[in-house]
PDB file of N, CA and C in Angstrom:
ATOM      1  N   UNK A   1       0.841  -1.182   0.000  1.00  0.00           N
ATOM      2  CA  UNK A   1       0.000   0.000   0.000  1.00  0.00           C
ATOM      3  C   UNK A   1       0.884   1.243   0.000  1.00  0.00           C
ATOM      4  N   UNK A   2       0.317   2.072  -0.547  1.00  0.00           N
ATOM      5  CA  UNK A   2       1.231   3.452  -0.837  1.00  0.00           C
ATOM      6  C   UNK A   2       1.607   3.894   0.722  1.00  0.00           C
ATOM      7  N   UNK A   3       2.680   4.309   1.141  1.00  0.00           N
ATOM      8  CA  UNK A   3       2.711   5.108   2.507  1.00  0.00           C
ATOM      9  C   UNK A   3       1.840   6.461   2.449  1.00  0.00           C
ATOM     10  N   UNK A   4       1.881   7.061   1.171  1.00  0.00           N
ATOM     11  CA  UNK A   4       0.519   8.246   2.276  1.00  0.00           C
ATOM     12  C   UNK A   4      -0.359   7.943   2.734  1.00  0.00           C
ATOM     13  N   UNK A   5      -1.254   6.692   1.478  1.00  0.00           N
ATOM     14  CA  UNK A   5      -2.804   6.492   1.735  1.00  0.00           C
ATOM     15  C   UNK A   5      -2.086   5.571   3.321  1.00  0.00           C
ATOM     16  N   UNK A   6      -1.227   4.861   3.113  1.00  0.00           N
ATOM     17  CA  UNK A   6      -1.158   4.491   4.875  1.00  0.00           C
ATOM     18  C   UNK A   6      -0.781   5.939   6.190  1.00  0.00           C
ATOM     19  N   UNK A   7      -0.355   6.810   5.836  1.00  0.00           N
ATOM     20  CA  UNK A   7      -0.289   7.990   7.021  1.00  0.00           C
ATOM     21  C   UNK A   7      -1.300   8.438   6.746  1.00  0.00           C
ATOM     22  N   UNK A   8      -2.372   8.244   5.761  1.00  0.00           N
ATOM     23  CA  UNK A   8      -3.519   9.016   6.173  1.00  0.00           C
ATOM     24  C   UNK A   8      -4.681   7.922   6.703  1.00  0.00           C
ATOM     25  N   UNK A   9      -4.345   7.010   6.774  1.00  0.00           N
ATOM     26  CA  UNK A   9      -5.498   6.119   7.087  1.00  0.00           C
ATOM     27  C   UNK A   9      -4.879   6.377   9.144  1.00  0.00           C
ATOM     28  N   UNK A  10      -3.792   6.220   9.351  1.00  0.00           N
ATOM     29  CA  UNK A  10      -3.150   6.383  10.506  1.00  0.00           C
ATOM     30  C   UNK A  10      -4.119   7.426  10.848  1.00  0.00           C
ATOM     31  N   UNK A  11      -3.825   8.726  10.619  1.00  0.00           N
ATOM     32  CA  UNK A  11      -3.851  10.077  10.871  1.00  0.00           C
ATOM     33  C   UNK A  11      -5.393   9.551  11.182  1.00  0.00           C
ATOM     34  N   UNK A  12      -6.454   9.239  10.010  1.00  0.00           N
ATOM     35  CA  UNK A  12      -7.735   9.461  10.555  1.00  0.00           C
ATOM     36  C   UNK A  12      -8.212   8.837  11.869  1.00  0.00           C
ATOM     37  N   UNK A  13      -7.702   7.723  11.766  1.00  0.00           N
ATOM     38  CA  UNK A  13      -7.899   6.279  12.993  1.00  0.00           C
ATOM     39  C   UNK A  13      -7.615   6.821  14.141  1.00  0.00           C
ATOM     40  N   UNK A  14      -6.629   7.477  14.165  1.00  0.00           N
ATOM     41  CA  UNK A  14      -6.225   8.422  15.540  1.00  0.00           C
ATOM     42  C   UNK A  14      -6.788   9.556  15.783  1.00  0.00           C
ATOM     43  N   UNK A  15      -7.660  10.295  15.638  1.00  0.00           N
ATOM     44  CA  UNK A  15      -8.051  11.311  15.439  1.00  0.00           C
ATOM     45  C   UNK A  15      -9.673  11.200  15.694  1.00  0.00           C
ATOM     46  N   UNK A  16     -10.023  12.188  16.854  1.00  0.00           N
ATOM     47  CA  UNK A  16     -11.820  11.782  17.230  1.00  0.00           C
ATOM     48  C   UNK A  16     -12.422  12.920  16.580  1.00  0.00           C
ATOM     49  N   UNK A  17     -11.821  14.148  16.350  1.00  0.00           N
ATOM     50  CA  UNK A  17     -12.417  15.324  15.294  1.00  0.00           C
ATOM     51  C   UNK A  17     -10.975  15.977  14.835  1.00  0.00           C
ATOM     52  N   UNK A  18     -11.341  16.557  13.365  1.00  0.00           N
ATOM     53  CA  UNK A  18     -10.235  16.728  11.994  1.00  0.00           C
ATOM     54  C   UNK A  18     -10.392  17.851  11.947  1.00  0.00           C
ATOM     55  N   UNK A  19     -10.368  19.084  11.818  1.00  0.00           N
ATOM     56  CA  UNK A  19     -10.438  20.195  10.507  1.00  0.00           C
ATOM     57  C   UNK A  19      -9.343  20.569   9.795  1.00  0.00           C
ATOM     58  N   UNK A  20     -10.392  20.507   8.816  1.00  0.00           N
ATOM     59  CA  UNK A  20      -9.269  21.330   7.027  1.00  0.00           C
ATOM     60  C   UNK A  20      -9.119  22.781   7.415  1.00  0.00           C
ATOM     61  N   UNK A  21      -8.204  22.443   7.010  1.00  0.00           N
ATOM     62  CA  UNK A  21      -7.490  23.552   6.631  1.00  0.00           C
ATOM     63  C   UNK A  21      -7.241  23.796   5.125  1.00  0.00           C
ATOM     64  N   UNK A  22      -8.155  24.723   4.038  1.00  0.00           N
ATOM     65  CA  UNK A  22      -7.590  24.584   2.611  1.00  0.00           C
ATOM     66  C   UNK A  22      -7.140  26.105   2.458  1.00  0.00           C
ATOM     67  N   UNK A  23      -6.587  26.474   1.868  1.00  0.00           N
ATOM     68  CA  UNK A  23      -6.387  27.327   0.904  1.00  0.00           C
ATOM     69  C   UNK A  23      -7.597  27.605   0.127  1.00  0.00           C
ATOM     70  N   UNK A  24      -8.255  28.730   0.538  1.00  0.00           N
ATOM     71  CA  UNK A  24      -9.578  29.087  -0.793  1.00  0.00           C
ATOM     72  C   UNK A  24      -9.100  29.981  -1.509  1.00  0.00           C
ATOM     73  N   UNK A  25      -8.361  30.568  -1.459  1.00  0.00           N
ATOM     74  CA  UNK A  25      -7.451  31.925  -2.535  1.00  0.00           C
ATOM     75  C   UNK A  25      -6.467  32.535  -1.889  1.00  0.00           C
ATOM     76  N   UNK A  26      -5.609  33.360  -3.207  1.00  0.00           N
ATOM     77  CA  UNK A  26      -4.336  33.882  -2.396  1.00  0.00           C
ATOM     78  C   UNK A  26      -4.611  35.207  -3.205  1.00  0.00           C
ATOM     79  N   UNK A  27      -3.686  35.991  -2.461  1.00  0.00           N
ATOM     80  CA  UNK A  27      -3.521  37.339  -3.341  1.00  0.00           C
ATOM     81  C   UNK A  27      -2.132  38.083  -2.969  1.00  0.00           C
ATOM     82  N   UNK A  28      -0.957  38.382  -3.765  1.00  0.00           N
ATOM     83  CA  UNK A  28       0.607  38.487  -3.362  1.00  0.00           C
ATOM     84  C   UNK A  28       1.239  36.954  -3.223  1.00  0.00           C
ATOM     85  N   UNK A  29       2.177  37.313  -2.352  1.00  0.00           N
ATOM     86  CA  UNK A  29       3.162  36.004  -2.592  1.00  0.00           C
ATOM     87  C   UNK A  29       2.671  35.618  -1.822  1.00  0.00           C
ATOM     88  N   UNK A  30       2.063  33.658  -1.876  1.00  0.00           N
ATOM     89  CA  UNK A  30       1.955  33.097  -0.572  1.00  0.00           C
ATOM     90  C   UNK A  30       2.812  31.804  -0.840  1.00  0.00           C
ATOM     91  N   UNK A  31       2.948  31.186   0.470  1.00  0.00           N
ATOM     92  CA  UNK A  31       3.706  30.017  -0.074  1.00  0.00           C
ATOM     93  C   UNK A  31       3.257  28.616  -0.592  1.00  0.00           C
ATOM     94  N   UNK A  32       1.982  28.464  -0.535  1.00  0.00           N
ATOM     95  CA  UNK A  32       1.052  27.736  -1.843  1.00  0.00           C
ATOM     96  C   UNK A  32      -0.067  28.071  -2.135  1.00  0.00           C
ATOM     97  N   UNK A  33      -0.623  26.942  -3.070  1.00  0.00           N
ATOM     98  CA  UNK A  33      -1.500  27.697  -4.095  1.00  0.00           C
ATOM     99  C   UNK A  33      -2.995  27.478  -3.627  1.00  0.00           C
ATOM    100  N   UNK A  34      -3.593  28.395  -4.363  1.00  0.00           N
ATOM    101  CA  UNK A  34      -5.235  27.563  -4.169  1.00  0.00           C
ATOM    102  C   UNK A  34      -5.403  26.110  -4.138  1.00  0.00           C
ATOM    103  N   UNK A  35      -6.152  25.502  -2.956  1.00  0.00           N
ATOM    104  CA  UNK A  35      -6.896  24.118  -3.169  1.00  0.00           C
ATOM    105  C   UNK A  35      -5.544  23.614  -2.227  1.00  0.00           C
ATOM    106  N   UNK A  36      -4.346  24.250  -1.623  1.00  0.00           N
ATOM    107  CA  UNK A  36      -3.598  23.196  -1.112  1.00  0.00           C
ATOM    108  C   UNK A  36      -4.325  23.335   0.438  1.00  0.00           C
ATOM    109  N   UNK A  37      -4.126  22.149   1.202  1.00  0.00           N
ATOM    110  CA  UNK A  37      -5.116  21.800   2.454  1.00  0.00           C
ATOM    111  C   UNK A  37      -3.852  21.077   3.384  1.00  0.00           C
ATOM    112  N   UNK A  38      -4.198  20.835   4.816  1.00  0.00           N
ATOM    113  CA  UNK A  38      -4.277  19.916   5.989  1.00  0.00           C
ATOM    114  C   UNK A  38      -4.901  19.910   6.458  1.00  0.00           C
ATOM    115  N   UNK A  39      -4.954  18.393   6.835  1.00  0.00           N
ATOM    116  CA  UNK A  39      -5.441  18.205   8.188  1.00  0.00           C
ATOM    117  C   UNK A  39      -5.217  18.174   9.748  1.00  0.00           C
ATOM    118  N   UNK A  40      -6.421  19.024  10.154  1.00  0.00           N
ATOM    119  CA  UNK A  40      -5.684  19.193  11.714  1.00  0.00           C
ATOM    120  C   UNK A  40      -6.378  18.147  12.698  1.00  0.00           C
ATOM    121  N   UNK A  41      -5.857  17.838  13.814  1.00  0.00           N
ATOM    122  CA  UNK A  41      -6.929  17.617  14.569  1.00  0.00           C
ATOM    123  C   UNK A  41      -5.780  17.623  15.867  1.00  0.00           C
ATOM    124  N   UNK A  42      -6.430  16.947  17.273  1.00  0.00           N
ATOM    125  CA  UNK A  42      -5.829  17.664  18.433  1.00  0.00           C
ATOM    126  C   UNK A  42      -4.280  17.367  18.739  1.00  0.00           C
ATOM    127  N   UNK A  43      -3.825  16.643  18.389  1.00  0.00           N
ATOM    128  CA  UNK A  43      -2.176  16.178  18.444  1.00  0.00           C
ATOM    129  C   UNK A  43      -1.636  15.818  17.073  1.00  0.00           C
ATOM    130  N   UNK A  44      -1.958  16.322  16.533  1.00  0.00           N
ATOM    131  CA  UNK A  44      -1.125  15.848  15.099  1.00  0.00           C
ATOM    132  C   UNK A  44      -2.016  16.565  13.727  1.00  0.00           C
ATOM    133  N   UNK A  45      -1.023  16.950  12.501  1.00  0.00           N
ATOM    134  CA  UNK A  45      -1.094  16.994  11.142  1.00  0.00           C
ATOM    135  C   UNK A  45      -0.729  16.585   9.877  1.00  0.00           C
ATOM    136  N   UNK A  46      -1.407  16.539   9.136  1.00  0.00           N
ATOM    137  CA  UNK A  46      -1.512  15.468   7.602  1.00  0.00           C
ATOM    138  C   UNK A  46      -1.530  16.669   6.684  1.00  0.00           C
ATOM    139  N   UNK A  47      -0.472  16.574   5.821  1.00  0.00           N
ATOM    140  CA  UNK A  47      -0.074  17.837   4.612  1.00  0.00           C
ATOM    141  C   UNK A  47       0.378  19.102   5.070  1.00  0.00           C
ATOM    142  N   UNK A  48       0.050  20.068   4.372  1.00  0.00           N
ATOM    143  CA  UNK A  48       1.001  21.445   4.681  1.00  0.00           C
ATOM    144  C   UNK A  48      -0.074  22.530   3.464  1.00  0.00           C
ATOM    145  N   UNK A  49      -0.019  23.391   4.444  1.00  0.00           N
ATOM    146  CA  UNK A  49      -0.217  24.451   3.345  1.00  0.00           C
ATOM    147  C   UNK A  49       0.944  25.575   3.297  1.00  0.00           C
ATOM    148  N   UNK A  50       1.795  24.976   3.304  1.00  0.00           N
ATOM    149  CA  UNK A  50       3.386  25.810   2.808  1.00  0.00           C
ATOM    150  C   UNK A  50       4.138  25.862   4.560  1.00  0.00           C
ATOM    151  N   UNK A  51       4.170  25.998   5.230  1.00  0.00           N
ATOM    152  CA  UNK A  51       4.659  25.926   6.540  1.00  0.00           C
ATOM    153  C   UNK A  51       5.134  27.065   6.910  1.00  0.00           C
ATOM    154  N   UNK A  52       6.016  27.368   8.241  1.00  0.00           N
ATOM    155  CA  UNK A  52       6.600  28.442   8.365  1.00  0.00           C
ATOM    156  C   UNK A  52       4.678  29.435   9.117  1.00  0.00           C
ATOM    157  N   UNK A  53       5.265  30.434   9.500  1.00  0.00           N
ATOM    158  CA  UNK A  53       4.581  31.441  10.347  1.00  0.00           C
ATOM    159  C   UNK A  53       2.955  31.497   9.912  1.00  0.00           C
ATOM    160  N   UNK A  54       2.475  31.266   8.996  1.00  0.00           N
ATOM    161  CA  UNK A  54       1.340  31.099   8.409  1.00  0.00           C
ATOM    162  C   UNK A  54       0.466  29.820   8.430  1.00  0.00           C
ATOM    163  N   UNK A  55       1.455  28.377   8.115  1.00  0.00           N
ATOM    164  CA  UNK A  55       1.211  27.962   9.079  1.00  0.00           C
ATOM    165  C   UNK A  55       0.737  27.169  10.287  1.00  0.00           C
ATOM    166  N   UNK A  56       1.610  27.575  11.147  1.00  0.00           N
ATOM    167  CA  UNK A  56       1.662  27.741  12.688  1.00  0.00           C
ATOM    168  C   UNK A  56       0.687  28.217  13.271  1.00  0.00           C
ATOM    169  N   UNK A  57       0.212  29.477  12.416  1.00  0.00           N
ATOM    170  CA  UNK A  57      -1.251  30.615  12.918  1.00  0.00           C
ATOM    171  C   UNK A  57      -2.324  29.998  12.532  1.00  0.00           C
ATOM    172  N   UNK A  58      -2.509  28.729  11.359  1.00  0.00           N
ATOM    173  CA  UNK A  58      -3.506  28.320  10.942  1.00  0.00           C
ATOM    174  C   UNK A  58      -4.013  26.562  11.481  1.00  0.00           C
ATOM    175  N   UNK A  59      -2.695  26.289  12.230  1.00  0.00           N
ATOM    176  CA  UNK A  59      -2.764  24.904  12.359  1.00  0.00           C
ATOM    177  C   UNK A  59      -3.408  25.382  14.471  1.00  0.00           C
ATOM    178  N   UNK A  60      -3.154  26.663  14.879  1.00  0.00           N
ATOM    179  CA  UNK A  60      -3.578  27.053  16.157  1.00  0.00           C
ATOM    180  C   UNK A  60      -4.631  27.401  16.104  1.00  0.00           C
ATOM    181  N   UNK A  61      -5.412  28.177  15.075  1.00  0.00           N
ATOM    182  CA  UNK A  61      -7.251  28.728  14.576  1.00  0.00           C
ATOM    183  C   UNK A  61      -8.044  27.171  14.751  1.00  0.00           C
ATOM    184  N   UNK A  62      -7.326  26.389  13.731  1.00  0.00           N
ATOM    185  CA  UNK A  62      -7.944  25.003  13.597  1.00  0.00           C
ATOM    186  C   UNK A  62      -8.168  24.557  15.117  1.00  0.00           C
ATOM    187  N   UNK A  63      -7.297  24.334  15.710  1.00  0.00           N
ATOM    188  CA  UNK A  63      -7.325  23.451  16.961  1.00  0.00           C
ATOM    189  C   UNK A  63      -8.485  24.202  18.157  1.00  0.00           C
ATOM    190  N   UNK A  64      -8.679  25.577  17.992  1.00  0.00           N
ATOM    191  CA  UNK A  64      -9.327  26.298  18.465  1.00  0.00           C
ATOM    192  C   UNK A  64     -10.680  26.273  18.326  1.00  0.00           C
ATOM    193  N   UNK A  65     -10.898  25.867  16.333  1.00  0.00           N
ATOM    194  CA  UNK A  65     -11.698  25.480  16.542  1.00  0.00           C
ATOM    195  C   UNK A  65     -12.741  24.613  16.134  1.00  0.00           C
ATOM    196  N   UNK A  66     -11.641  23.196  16.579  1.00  0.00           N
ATOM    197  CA  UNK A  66     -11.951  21.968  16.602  1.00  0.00           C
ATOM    198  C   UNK A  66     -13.877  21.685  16.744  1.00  0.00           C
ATOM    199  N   UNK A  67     -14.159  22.315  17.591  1.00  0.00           N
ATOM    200  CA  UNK A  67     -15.180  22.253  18.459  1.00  0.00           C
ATOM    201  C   UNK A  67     -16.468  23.514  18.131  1.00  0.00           C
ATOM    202  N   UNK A  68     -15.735  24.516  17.139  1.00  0.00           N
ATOM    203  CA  UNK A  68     -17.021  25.422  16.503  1.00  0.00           C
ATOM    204  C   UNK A  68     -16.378  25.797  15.569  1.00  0.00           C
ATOM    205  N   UNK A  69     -16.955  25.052  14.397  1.00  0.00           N
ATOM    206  CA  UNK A  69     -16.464  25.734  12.878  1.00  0.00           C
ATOM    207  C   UNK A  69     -16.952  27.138  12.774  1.00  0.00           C
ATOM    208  N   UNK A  70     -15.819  27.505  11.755  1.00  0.00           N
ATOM    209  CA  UNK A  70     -16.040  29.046  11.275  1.00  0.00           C
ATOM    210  C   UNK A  70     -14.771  28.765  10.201  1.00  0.00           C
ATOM    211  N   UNK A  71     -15.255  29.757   8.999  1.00  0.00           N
ATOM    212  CA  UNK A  71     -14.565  30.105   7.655  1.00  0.00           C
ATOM    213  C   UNK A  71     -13.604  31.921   8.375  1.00  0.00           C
ATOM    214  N   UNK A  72     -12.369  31.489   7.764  1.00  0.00           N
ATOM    215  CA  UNK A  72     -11.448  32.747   8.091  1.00  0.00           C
ATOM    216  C   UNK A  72     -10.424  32.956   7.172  1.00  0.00           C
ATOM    217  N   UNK A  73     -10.048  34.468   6.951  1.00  0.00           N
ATOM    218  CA  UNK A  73      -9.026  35.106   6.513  1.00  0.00           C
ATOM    219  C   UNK A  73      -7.737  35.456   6.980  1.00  0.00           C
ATOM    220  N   UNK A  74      -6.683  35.024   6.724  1.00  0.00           N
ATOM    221  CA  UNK A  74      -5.642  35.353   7.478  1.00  0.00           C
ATOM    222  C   UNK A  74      -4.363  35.940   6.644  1.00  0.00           C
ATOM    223  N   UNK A  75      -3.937  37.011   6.785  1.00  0.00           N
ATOM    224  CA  UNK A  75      -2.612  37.491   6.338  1.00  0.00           C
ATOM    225  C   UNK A  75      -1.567  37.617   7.341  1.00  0.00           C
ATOM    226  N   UNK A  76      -0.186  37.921   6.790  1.00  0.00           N
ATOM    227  CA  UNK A  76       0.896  38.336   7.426  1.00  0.00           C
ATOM    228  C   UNK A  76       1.766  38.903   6.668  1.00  0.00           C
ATOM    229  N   UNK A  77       2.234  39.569   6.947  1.00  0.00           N
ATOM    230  CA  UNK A  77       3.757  40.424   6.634  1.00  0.00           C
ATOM    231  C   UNK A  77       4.835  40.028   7.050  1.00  0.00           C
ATOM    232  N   UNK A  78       5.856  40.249   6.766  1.00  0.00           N
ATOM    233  CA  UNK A  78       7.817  40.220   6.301  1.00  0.00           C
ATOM    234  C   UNK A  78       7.925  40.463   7.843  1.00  0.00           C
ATOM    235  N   UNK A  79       7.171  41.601   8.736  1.00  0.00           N
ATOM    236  CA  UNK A  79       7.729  41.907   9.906  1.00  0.00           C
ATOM    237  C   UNK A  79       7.243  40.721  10.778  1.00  0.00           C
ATOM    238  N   UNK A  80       5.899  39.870  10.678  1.00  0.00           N
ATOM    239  CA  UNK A  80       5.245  38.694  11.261  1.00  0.00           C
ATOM    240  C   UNK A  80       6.516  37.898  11.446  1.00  0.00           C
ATOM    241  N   UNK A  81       7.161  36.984  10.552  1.00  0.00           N
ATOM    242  CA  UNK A  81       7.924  36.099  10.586  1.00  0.00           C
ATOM    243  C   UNK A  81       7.686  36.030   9.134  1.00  0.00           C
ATOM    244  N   UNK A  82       7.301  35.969   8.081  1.00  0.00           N
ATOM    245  CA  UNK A  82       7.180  34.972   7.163  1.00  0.00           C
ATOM    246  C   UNK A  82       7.706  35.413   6.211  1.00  0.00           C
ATOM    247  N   UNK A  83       8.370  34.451   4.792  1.00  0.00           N
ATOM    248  CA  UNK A  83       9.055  35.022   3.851  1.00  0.00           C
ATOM    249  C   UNK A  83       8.463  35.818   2.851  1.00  0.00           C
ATOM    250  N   UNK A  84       6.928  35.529   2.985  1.00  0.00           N
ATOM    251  CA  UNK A  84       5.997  35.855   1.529  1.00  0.00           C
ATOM    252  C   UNK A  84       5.273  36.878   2.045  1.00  0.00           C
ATOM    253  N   UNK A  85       4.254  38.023   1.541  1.00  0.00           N
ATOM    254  CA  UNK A  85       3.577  38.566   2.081  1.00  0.00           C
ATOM    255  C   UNK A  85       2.104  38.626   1.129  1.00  0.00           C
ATOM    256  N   UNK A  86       1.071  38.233   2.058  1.00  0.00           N
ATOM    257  CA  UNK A  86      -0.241  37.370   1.043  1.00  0.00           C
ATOM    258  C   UNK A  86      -1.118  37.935   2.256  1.00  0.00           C
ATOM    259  N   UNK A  87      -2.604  37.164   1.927  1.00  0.00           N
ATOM    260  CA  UNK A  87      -3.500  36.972   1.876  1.00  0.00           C
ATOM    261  C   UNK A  87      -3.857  35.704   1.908  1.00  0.00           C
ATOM    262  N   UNK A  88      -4.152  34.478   2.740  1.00  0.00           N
ATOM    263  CA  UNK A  88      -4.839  33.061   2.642  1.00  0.00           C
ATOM    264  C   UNK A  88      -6.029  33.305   2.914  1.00  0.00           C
ATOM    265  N   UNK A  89      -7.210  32.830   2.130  1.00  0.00           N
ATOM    266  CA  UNK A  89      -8.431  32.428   2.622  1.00  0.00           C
ATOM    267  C   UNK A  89      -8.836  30.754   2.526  1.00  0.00           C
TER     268      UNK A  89
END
């Protein structure tokens, strides 16, 4: 069996609630593209939506809120930490 579809079968099995995390649009430099996603849930993550300071801020929203969805916008700047300066929705 492929090792992702096996770290993601892991990831789900372990995991009692998930949220995505996708990318719905960018605008400036971000460090990926529309449609890229993870999964979060309370001790652990599956994929990346580019890593680094953005994120860190998005994999902490998620965990927050594990327990009451909500759709969000998040930017940062050069002075934040991060190399790119965007717009993720």
């Amino acid at each position: 069996m492929n090792s992702k579809v096996q770290s993601l079968r892991d990831f789900l099995a372990s995991a009692d609630r998930i949220a995505l995390v996708e990318v719905a649009g960018t605008k400036g430099s971000t460090p990926r593209e529309k449609g890229a996603f993870m999964l979060v849930s309370r001790a652990a993550i599956f994929g990346t939506i580019g890593g680094g300071q953005l994120e860190y801020m998005a994999i902490d929203k998620a965990r927050q809120m594990l327990f009451s969805p909500l759709e969000g916008e998040m930017s940062a700047k050069p002075t934040e930490g991060v190399l790119s300066e965007g717009t993720a929705r």
